[in-house]
PDB file of N, CA and C in Angstrom:
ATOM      1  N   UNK A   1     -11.403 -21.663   7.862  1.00  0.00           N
ATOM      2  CA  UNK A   1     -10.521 -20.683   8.455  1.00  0.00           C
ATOM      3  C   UNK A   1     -11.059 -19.276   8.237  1.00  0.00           C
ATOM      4  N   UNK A   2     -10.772 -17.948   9.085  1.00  0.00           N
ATOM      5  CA  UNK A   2     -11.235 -17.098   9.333  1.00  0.00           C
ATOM      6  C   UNK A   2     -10.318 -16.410   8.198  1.00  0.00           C
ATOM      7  N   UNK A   3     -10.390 -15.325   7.367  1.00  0.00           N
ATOM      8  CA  UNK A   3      -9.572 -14.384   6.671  1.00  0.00           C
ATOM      9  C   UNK A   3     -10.053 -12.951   7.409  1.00  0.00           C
ATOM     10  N   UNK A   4      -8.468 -12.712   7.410  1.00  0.00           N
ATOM     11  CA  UNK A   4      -8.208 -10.900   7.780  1.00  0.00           C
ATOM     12  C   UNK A   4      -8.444 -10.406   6.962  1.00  0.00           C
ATOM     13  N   UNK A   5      -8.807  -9.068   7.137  1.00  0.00           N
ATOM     14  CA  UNK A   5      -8.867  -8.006   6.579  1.00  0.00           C
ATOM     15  C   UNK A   5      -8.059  -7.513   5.179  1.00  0.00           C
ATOM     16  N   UNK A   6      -6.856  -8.225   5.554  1.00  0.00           N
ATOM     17  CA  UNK A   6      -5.885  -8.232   4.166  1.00  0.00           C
ATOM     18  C   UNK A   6      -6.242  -8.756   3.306  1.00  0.00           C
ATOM     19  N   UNK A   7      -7.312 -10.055   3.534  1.00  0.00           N
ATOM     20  CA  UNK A   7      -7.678 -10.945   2.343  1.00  0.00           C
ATOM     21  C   UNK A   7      -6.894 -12.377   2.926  1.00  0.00           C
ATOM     22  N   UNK A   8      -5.881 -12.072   3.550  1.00  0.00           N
ATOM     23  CA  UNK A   8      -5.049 -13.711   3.596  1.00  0.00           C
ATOM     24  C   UNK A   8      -5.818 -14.515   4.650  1.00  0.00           C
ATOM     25  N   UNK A   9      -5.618 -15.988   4.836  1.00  0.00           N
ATOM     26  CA  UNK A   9      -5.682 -16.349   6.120  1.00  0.00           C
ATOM     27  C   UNK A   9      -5.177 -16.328   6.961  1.00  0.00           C
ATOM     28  N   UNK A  10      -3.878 -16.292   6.768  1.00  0.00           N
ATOM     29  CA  UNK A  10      -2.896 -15.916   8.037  1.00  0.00           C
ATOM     30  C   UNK A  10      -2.114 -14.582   7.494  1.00  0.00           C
ATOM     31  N   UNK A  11      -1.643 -13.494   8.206  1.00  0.00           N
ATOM     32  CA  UNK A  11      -1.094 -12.735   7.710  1.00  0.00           C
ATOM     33  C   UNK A  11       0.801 -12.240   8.149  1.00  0.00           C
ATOM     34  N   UNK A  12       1.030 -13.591   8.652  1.00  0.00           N
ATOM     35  CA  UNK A  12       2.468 -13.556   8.612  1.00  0.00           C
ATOM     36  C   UNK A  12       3.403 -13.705   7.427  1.00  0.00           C
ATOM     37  N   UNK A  13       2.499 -13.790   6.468  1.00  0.00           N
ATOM     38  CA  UNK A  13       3.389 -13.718   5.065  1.00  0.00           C
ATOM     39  C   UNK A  13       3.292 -12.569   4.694  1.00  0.00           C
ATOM     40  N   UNK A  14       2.722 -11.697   4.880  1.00  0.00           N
ATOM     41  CA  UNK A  14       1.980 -10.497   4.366  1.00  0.00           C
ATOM     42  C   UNK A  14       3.413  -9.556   3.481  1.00  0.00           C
ATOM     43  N   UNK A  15       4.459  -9.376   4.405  1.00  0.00           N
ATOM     44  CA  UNK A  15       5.791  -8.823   4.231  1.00  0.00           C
ATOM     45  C   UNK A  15       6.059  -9.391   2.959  1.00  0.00           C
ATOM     46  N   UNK A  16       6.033 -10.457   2.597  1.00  0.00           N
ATOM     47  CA  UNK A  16       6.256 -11.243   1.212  1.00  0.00           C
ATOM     48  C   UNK A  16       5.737 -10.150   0.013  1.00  0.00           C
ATOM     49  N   UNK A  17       5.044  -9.845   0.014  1.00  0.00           N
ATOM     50  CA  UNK A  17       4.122  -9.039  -1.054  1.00  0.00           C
ATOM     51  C   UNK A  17       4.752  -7.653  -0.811  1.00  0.00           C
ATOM     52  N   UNK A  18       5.563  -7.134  -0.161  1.00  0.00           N
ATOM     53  CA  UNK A  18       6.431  -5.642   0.113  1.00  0.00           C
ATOM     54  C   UNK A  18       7.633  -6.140  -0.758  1.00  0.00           C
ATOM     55  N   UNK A  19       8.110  -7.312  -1.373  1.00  0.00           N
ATOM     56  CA  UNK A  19       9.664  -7.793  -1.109  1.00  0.00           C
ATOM     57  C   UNK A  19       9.425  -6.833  -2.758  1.00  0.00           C
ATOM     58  N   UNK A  20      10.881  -6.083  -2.956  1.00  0.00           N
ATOM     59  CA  UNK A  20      10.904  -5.179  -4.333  1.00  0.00           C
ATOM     60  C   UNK A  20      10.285  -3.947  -4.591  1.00  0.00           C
ATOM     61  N   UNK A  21       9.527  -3.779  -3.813  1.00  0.00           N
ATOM     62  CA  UNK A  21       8.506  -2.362  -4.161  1.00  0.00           C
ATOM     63  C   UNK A  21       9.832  -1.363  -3.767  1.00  0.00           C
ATOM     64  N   UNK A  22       9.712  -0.295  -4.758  1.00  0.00           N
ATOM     65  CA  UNK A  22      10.581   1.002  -3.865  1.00  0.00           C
ATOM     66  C   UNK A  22       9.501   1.683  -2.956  1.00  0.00           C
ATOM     67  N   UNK A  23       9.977   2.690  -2.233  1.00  0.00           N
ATOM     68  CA  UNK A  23      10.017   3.098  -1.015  1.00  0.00           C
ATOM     69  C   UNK A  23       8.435   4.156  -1.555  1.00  0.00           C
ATOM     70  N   UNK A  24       8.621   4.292  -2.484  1.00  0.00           N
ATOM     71  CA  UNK A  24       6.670   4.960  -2.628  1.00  0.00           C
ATOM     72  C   UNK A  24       5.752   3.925  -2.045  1.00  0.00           C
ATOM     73  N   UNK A  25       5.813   2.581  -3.431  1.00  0.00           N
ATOM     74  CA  UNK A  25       4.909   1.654  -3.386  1.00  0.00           C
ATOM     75  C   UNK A  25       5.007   0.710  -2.196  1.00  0.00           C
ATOM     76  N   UNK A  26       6.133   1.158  -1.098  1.00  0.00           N
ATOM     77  CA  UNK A  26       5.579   0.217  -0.285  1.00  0.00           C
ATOM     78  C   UNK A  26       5.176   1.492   0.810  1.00  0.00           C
ATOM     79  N   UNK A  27       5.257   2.455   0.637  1.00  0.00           N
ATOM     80  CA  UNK A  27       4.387   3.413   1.889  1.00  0.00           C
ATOM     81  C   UNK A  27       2.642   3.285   0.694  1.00  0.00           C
ATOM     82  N   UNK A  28       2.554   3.286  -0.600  1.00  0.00           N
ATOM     83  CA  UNK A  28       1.010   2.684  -0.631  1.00  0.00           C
ATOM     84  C   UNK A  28       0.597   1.693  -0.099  1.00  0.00           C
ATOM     85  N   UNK A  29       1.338   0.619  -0.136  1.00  0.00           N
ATOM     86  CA  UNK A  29       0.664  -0.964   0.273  1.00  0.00           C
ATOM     87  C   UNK A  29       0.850  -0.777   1.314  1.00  0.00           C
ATOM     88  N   UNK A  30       1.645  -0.208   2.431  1.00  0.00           N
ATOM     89  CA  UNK A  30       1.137   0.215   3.831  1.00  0.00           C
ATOM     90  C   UNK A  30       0.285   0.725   4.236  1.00  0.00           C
ATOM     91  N   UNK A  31      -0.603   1.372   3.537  1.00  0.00           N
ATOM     92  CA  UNK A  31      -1.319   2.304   4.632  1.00  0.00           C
ATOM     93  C   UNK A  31      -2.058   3.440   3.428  1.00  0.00           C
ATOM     94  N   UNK A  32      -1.257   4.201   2.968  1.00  0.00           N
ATOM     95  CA  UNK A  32      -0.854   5.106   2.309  1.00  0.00           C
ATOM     96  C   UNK A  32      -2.111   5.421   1.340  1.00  0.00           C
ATOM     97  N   UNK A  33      -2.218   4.203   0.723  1.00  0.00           N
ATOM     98  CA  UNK A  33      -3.835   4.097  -0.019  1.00  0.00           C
ATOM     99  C   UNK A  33      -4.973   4.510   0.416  1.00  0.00           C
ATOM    100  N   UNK A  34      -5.114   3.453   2.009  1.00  0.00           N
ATOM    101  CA  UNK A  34      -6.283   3.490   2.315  1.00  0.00           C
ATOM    102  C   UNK A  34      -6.579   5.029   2.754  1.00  0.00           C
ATOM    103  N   UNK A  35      -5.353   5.616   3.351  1.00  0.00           N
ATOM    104  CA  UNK A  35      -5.379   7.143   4.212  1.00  0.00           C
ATOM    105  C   UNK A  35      -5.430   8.022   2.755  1.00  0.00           C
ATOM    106  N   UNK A  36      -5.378   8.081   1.682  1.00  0.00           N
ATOM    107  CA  UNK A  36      -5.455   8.985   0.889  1.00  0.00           C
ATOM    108  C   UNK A  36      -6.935   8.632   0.745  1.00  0.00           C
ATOM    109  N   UNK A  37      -7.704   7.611  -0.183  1.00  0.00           N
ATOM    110  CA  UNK A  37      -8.744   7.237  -0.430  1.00  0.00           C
ATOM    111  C   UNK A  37      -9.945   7.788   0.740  1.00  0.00           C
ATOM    112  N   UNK A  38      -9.854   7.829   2.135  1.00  0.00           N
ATOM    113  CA  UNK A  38     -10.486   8.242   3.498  1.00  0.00           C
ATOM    114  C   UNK A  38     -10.149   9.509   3.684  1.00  0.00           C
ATOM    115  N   UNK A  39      -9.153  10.711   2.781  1.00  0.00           N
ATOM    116  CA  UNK A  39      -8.983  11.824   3.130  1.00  0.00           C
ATOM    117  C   UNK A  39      -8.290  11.934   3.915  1.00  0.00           C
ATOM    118  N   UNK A  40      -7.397  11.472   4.709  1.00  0.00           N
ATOM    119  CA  UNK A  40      -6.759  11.210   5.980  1.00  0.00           C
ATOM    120  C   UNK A  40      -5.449  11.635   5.421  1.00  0.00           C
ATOM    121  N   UNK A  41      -4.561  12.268   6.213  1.00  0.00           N
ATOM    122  CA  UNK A  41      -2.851  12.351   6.186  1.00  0.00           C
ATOM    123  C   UNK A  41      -2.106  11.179   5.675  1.00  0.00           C
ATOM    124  N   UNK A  42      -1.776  11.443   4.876  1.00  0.00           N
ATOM    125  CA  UNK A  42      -0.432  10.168   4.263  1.00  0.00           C
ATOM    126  C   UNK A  42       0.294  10.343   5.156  1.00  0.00           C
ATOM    127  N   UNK A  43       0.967   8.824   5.309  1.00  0.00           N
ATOM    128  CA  UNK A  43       2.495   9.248   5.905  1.00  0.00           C
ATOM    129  C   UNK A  43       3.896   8.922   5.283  1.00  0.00           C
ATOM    130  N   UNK A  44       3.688   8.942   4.483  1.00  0.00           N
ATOM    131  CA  UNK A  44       5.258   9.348   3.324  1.00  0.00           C
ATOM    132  C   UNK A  44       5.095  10.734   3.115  1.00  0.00           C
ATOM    133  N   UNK A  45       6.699  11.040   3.718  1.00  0.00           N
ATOM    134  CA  UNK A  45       7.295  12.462   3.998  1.00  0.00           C
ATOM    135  C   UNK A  45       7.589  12.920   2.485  1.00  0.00           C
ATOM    136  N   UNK A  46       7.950  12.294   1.414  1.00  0.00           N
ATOM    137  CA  UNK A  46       7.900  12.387   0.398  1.00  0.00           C
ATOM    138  C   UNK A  46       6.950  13.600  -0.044  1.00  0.00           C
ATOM    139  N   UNK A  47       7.028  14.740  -0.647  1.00  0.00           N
ATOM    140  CA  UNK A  47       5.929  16.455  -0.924  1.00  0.00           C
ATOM    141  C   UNK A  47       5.178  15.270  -2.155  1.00  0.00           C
ATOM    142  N   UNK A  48       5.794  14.360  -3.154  1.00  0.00           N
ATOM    143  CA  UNK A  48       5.706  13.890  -4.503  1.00  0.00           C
ATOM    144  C   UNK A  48       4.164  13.221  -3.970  1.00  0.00           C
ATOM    145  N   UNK A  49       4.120  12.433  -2.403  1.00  0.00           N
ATOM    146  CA  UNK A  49       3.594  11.487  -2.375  1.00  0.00           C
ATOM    147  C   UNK A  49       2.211  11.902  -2.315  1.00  0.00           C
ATOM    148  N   UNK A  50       2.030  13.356  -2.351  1.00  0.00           N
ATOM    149  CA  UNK A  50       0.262  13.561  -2.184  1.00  0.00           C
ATOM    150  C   UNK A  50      -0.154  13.257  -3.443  1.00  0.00           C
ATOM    151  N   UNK A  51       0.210  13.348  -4.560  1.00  0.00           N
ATOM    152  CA  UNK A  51      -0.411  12.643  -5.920  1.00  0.00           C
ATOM    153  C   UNK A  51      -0.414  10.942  -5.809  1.00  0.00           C
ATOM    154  N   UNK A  52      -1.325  11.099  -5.808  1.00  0.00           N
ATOM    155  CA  UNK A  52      -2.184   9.122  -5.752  1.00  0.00           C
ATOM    156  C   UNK A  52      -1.414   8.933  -7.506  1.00  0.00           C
ATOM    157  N   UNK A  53      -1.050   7.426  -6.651  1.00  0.00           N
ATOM    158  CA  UNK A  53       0.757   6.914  -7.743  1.00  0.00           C
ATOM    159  C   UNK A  53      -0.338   6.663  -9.433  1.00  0.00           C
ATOM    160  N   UNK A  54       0.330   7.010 -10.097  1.00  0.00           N
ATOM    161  CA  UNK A  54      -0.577   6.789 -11.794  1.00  0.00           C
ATOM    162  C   UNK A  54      -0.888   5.050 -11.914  1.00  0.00           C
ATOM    163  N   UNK A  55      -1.765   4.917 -12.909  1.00  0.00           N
ATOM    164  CA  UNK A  55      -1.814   3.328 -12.789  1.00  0.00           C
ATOM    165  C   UNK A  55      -1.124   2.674 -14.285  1.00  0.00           C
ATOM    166  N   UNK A  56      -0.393   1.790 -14.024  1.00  0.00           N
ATOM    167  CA  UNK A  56      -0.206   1.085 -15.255  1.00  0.00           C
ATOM    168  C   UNK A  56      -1.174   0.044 -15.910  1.00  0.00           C
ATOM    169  N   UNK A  57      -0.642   0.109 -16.993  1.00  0.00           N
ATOM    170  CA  UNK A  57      -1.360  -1.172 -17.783  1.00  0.00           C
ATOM    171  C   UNK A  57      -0.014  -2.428 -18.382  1.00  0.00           C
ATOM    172  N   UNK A  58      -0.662  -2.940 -18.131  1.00  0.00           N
ATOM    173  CA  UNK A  58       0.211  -4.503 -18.996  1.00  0.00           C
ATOM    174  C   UNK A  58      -0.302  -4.789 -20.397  1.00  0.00           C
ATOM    175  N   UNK A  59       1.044  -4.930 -20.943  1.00  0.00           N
ATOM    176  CA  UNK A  59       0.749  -4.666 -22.487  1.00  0.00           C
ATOM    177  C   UNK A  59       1.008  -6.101 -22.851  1.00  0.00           C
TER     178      UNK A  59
END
């Protein structure tokens, strides 16, 4: 089987992996990443959202 771009093989589950995020982390896993990382316009209206989100660690 062929894999997308997302990594999956099919990407009608994809929404599955949004389920819980608040409204930052799912304008990153939209889009949001790749357009900051490329220099490109975010699109979360959010002023907070031009700082690229901090990273956690698991303890």
């Amino acid at each position: 089987m062929e894999a997308y771009p997302e990594g999956l093989e099919t990407p009608r589950g994809y929404f599955k992996y949004a389920e819980g995020m608040d409204t930052r982390r799912t304008y990153d896993f939209m889009g949001d990443n790749a357009r900051r990382f490329m220099g490109l316009p975010i699109a979360n209206p959010d002023p907070d959202a031009v700082n690229p989100p901090l990273l956690q660690t698991v303890s």
